[in-house]
N, C-alpha and C. Protein backbone atom coordinates (compact mmCIF):
# COMPACT_ATOMS: atom_id res chain seq x y z
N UNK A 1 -48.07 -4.05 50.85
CA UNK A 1 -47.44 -4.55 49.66
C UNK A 1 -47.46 -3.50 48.57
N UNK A 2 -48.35 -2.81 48.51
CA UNK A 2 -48.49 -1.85 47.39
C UNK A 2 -47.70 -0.65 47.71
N UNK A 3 -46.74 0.18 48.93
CA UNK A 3 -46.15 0.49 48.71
C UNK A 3 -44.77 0.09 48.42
N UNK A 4 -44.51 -0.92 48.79
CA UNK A 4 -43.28 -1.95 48.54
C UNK A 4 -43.22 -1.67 46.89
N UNK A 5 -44.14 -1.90 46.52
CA UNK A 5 -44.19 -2.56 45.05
C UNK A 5 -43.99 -0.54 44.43
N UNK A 6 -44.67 0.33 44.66
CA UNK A 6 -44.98 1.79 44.87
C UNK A 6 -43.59 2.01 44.50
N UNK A 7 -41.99 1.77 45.45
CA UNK A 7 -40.96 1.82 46.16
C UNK A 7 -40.48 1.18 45.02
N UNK A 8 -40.67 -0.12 45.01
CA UNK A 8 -39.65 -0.78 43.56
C UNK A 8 -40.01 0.38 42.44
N UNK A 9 -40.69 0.40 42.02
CA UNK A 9 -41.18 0.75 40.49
C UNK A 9 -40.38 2.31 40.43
N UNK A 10 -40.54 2.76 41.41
CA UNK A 10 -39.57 4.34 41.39
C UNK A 10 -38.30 3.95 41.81
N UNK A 11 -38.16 3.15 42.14
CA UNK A 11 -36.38 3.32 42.29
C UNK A 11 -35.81 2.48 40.83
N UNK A 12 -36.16 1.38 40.53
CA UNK A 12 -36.20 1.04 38.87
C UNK A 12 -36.33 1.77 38.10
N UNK A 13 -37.70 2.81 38.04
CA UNK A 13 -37.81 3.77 36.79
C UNK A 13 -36.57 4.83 36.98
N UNK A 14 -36.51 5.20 38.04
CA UNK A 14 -35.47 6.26 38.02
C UNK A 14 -33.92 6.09 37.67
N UNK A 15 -33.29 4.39 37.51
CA UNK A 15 -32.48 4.15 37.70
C UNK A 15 -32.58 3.68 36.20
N UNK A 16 -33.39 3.03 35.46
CA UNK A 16 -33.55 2.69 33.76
C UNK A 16 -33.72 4.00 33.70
N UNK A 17 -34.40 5.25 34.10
CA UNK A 17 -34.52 6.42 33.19
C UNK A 17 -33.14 7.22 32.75
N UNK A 18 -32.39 6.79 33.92
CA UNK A 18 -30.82 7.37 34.34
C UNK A 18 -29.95 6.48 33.32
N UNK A 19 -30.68 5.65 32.66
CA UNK A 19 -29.47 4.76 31.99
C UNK A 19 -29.09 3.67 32.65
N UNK A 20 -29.30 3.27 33.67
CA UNK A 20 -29.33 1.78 34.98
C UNK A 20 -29.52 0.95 34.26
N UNK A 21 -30.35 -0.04 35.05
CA UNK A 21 -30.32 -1.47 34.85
C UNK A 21 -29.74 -1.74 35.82
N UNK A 22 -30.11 -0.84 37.09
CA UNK A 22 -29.16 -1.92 38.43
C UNK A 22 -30.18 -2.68 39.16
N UNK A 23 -29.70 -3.92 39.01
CA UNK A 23 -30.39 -4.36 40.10
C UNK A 23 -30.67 -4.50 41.72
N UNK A 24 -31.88 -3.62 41.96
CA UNK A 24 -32.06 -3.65 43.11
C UNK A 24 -32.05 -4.84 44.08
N UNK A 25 -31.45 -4.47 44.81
CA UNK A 25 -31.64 -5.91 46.49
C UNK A 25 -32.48 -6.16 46.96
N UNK A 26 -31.91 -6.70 47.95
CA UNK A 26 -33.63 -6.81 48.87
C UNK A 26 -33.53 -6.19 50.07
N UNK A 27 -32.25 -5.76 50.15
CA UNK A 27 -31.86 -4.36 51.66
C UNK A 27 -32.56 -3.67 51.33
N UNK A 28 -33.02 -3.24 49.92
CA UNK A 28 -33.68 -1.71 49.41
C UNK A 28 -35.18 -2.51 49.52
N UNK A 29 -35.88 -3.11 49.76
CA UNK A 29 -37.06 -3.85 49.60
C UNK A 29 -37.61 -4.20 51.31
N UNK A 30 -36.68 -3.93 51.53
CA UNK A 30 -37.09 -5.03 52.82
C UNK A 30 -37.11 -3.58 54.35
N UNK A 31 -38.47 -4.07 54.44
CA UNK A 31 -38.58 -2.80 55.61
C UNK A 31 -38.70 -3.44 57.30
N UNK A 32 -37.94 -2.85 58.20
CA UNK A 32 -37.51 -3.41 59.48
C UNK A 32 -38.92 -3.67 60.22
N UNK A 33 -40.04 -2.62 60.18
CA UNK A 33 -40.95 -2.34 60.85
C UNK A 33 -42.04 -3.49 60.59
N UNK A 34 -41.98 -4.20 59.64
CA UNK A 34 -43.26 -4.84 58.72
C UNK A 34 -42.77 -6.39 59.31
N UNK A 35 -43.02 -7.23 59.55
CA UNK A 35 -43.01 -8.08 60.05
C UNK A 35 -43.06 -9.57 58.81
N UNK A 36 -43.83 -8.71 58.01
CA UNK A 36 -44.37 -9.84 56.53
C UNK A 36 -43.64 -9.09 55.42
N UNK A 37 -43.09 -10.24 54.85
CA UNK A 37 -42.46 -9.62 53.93
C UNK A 37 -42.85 -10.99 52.53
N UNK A 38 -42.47 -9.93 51.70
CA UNK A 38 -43.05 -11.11 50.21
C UNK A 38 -41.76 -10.89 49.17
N UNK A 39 -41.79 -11.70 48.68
CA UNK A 39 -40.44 -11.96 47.61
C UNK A 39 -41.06 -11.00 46.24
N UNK A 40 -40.24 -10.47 46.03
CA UNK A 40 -40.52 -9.70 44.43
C UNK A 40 -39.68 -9.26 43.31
N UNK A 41 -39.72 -10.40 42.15
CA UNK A 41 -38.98 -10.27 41.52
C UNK A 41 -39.40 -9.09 40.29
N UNK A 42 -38.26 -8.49 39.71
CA UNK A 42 -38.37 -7.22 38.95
C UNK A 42 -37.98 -7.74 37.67
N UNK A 43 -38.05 -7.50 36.70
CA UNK A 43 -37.04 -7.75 35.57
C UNK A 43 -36.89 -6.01 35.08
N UNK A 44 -36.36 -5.92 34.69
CA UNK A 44 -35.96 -4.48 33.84
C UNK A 44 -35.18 -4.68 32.42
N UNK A 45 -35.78 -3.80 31.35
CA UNK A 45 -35.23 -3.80 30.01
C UNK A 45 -35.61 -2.95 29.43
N UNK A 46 -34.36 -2.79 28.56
CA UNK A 46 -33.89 -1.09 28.44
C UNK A 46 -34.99 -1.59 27.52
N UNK A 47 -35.80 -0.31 27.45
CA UNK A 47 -36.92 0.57 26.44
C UNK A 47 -36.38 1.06 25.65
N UNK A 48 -35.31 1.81 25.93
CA UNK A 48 -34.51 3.01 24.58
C UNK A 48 -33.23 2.11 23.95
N UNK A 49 -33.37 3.13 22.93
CA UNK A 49 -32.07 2.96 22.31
C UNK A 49 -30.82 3.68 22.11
N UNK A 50 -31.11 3.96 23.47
CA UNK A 50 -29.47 5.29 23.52
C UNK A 50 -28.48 4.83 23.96
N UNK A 51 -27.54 5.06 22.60
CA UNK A 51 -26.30 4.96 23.36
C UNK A 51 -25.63 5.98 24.39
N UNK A 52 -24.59 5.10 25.35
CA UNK A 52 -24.15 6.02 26.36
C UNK A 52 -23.23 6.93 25.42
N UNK A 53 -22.78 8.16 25.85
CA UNK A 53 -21.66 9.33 25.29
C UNK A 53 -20.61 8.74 24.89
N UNK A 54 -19.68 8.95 23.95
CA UNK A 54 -18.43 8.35 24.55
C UNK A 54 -17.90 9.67 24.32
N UNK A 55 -17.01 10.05 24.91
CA UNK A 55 -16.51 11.19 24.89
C UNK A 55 -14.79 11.09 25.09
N UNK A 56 -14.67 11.40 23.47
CA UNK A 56 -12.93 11.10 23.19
C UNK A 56 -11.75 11.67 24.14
N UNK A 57 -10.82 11.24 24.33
CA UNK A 57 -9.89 11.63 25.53
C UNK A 57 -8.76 12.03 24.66
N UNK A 58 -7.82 13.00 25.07
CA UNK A 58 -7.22 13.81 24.23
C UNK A 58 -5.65 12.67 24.56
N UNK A 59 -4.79 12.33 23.78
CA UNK A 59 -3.82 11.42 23.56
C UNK A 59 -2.93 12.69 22.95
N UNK A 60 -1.78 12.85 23.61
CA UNK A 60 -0.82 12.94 23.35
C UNK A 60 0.22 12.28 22.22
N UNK A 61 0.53 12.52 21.10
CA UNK A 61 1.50 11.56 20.22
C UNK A 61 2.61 11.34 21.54
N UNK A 62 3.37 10.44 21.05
CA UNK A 62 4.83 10.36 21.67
C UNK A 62 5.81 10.87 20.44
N UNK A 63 7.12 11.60 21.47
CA UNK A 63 7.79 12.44 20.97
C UNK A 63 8.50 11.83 19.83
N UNK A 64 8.30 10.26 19.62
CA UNK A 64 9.28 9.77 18.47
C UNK A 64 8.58 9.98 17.02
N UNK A 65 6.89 10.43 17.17
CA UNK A 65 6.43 9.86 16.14
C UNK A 65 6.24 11.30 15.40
N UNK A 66 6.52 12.43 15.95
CA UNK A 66 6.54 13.79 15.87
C UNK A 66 7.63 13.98 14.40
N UNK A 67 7.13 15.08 13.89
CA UNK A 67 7.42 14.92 12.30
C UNK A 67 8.88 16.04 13.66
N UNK A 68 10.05 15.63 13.01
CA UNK A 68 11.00 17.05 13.34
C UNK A 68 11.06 18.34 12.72
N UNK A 69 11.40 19.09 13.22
CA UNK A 69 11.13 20.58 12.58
C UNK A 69 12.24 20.76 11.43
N UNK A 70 11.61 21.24 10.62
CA UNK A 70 12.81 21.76 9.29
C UNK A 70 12.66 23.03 8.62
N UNK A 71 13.77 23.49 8.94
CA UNK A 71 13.74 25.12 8.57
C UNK A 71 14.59 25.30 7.02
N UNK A 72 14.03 26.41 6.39
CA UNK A 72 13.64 26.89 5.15
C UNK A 72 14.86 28.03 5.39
N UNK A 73 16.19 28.04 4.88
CA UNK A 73 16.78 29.42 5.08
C UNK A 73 17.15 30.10 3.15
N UNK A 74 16.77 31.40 4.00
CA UNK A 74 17.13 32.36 2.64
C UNK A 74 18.40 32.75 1.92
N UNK A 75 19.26 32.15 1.55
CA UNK A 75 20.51 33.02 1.43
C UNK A 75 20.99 33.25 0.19
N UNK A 76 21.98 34.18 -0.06
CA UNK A 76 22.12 35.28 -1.52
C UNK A 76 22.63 34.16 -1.88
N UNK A 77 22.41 34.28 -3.73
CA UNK A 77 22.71 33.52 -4.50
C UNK A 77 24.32 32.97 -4.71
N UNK A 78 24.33 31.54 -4.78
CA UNK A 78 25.72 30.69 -4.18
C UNK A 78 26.74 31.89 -5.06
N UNK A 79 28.31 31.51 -4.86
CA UNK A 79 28.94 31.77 -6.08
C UNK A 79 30.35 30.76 -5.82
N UNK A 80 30.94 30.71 -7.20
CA UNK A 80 30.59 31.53 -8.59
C UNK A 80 29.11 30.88 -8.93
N UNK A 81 28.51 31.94 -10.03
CA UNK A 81 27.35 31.61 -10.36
C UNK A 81 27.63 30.87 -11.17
N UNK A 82 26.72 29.60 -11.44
CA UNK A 82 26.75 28.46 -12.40
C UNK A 82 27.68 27.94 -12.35
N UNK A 83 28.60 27.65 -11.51
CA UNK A 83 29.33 26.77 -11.29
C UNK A 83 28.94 24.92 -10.82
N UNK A 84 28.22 24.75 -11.07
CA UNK A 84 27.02 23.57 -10.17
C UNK A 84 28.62 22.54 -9.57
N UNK A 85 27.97 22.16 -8.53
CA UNK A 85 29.72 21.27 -7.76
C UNK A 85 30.77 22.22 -6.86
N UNK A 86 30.63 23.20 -7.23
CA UNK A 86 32.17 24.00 -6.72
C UNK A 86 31.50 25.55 -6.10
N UNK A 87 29.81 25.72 -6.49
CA UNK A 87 29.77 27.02 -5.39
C UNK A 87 30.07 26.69 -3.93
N UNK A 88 29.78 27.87 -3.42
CA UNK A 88 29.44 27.88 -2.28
C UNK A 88 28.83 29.51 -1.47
N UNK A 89 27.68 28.69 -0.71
CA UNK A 89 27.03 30.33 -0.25
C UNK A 89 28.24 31.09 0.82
N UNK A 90 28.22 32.59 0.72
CA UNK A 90 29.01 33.23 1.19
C UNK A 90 27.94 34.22 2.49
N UNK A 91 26.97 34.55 2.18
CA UNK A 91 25.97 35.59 3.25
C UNK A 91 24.73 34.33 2.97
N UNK A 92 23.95 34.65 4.11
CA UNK A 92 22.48 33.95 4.84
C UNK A 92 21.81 35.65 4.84
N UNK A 93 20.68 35.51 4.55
CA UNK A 93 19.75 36.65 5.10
C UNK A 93 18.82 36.28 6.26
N UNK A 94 18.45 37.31 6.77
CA UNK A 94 17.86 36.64 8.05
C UNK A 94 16.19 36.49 7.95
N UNK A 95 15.74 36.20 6.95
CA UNK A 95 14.62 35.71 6.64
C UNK A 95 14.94 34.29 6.55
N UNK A 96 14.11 33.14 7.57
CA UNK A 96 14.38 31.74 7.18
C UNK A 96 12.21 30.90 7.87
N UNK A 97 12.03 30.28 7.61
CA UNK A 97 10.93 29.28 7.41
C UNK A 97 10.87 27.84 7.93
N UNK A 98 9.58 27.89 8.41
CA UNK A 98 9.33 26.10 8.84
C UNK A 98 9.31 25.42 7.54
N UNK A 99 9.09 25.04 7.00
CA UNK A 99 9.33 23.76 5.89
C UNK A 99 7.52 24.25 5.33
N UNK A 100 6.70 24.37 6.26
CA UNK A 100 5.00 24.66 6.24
C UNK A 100 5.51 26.10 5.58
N UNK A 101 5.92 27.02 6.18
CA UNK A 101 5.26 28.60 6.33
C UNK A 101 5.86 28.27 4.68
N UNK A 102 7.24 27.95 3.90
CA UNK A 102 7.71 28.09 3.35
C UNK A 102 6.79 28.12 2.10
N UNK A 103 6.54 26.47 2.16
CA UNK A 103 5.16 26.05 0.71
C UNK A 103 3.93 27.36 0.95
N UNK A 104 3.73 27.20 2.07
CA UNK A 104 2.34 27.95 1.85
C UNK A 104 2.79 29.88 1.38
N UNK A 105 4.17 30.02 1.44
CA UNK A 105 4.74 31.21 0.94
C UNK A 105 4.73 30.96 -0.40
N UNK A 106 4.70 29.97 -0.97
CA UNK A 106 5.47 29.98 -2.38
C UNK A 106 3.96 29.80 -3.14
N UNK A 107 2.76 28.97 -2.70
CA UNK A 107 1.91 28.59 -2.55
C UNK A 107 0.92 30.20 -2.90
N UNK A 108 1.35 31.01 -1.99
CA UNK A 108 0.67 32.41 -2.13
C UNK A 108 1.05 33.31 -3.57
N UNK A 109 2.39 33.11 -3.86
CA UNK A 109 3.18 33.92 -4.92
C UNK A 109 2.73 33.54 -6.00
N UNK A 110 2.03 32.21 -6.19
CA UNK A 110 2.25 31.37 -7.68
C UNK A 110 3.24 31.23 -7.90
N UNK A 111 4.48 31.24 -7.59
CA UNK A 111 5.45 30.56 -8.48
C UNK A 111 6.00 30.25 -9.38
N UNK A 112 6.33 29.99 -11.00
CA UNK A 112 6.31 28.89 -11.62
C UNK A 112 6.64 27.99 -11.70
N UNK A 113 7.49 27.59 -10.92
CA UNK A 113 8.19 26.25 -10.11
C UNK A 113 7.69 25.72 -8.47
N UNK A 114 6.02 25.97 -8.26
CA UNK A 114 5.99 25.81 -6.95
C UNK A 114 5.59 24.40 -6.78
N UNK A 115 5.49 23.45 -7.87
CA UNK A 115 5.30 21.79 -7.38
C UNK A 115 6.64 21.22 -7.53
N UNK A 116 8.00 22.37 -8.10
CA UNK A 116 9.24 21.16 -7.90
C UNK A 116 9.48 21.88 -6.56
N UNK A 117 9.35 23.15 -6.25
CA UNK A 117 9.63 23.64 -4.59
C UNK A 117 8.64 22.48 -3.55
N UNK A 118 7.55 22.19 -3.59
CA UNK A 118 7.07 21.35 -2.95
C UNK A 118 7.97 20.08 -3.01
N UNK A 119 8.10 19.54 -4.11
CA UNK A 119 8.81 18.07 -4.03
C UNK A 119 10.15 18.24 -3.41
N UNK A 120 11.59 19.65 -3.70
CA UNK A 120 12.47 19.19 -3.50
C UNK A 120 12.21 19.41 -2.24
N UNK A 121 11.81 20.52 -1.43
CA UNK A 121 11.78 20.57 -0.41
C UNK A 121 11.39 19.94 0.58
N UNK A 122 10.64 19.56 0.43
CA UNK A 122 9.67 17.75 0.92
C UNK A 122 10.86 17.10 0.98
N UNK A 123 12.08 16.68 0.20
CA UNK A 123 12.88 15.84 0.16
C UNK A 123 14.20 16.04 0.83
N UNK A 124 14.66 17.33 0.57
CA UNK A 124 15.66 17.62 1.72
C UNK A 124 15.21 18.08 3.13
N UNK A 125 13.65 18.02 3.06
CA UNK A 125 13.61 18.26 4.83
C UNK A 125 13.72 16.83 5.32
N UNK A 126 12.96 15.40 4.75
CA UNK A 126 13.23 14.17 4.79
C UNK A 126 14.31 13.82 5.20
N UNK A 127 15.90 14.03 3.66
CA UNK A 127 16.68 13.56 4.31
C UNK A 127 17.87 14.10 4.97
N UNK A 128 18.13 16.11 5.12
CA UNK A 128 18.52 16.37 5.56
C UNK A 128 18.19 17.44 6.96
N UNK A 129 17.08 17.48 6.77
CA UNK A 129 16.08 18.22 8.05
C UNK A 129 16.36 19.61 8.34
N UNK A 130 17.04 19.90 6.98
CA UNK A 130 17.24 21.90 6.77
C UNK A 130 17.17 21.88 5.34
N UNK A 131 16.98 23.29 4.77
CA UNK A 131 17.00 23.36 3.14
C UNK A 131 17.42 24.96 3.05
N UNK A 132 17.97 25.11 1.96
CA UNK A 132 18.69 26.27 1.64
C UNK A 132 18.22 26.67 0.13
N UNK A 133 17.59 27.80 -0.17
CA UNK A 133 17.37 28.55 -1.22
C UNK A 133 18.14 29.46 -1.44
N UNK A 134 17.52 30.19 -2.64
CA UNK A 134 18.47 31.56 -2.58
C UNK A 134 17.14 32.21 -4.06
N UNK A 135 16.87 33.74 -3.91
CA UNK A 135 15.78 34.20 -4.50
C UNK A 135 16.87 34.41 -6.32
N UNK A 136 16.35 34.13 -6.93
CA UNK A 136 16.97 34.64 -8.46
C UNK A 136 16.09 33.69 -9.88
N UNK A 137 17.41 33.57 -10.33
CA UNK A 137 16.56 33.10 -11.83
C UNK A 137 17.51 31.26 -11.90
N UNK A 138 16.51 30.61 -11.41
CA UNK A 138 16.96 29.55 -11.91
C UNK A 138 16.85 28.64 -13.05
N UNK A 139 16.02 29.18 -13.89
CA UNK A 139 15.96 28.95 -15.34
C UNK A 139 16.15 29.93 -16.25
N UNK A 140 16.74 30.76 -16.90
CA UNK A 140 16.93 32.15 -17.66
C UNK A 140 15.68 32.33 -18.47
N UNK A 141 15.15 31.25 -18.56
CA UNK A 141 13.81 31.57 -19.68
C UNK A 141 12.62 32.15 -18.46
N UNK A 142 12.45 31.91 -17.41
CA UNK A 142 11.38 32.18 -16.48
C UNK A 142 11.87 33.66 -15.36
N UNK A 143 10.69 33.74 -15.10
CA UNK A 143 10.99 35.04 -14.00
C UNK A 143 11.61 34.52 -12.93
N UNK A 144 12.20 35.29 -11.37
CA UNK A 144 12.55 34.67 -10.62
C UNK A 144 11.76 34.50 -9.74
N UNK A 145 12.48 33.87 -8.94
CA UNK A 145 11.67 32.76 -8.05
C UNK A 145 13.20 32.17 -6.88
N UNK A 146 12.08 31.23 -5.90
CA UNK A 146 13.06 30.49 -5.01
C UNK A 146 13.72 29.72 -6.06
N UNK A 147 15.03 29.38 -5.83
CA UNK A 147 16.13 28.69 -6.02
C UNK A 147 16.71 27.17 -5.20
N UNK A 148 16.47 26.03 -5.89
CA UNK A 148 16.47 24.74 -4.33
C UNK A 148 17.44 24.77 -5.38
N UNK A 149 18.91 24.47 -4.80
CA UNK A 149 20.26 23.41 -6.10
C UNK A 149 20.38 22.12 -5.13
N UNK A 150 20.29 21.11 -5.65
CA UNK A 150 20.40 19.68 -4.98
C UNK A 150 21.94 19.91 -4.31
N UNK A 151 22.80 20.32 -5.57
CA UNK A 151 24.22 20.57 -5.01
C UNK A 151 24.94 21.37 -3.91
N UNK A 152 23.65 22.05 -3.33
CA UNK A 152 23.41 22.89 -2.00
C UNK A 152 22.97 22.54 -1.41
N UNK A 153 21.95 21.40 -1.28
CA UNK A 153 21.37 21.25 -0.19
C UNK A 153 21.49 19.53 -0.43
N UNK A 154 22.92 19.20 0.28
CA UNK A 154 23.54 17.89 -0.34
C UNK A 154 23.82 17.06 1.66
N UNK A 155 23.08 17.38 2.47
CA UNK A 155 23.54 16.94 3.70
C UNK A 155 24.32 18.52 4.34
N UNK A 156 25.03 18.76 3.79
CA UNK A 156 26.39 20.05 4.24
C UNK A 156 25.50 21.14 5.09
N UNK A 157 25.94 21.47 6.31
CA UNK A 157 25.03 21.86 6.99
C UNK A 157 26.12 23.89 6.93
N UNK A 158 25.95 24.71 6.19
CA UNK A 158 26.00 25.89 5.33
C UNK A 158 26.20 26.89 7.05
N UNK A 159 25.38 26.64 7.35
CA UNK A 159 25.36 27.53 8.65
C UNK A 159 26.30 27.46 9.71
N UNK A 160 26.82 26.37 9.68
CA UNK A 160 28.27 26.03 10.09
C UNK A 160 29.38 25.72 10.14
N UNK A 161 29.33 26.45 8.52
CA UNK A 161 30.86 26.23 7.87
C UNK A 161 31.50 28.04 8.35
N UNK A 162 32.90 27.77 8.62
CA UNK A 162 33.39 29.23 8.45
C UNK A 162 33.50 29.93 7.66
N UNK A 163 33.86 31.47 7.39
CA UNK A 163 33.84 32.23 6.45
C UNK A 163 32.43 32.79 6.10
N UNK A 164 31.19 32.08 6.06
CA UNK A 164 29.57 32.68 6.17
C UNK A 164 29.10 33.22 6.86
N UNK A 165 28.73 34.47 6.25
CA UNK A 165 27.80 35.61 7.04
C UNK A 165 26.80 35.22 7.48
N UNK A 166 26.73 34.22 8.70
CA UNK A 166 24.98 34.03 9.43
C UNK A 166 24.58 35.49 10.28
N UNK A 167 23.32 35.75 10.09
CA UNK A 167 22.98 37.05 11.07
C UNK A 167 23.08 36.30 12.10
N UNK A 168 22.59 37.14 13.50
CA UNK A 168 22.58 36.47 14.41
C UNK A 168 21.37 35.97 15.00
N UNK A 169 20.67 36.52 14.55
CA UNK A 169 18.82 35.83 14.63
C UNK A 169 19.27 34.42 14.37
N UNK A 170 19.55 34.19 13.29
CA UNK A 170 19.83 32.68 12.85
C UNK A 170 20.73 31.72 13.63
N UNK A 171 21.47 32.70 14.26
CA UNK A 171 22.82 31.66 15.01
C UNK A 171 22.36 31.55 16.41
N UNK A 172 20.99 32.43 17.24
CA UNK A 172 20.19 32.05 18.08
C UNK A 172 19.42 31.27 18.07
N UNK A 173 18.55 30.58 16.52
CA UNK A 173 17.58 29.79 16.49
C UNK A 173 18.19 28.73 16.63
N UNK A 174 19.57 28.42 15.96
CA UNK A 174 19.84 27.24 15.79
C UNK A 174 20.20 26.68 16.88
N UNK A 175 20.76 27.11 17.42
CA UNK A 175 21.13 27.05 19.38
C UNK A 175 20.25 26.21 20.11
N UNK A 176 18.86 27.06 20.13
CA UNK A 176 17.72 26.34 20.55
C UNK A 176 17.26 25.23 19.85
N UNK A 177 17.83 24.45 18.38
CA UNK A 177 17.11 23.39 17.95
C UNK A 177 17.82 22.04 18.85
């Protein structure tokens, strides 16, 4: 009996030490050779207080919930100048931006207009999912800076109107969007 009992107590401890709590049978108790056998009940309870791991599983978003990409393009200042309603850009330069690289560009420069560049741009990537600048003076009293005109970046997709100088870097990216 005392190795029986010997036999429980290590296969229990090893199995609560492991984090168990299984309960052993009586296949595991019960030896062919022994003729006498005795009933033995175990109880087991967890001693510790460990929790098991949990160990987070990497989730994929789904592709609907994915912000879309919105690109930041550079191009020379509209004309006629100050015309607000009736420009229109004539050349693109081939410097253009994720909607990110853009702020955190403007973000680096100081700016003096870099929280209405945050807002408009925030807003035409929203509702038109491209935005168009142009580098100059959009207030005459301030130095220059990026240029957002609402009246440019009105839906009208600039890069695919005729008559505009797109480089061709640009007329490859867009291909791939």
């Amino acid at each position: 009996m005392s190795y029986t009992l010997a036999k429980v107590a290590a296969i229990s401890g090893g199995t609560a030490a492991a984090g168990g709590g299984i309960a052993v049978g009586a296949s595991a108790l019960s030896e062919a050779a022994s003729p006498k056998q005795e009933k033995v009940s175990i109880s087991l309870e967890k001693t510790s207080n460990v929790e098991p791991e949990v160990v987070p599983t990497p989730q994929s978003e789904p592709a609907s919930t994915k912000e879309p990409v919105c690109n930041v393009y550079l191009a020379e200042e509209p004309t006629p100048k100050g015309k607000t309603g009736s420009r229109k850009f004539t050349k693109f330069k081939e410097e253009f931006w994720s909607r990110d690289e853009f702020l955190k560009k403007v973000g680096e420069q100081n700016l003096w207009n870099k929280n209405n560049l945050n807002t408009e741009v925030g807003q035409g990537c929203t509702n038109h999912g491209r935005v168009f600048v142009w580098w100059g003076k959009g207030n005459p009293s301030q130095s220059e800076t990026y240029v957002y005109a609402s009246d440019m970046n009105n839906g009208k997709d600039w890069l695919k109107e005729s008559g505009i100088d797109v480089p061709e870097k640009i007329k490859q990216q867009i291909q791939t969007l």
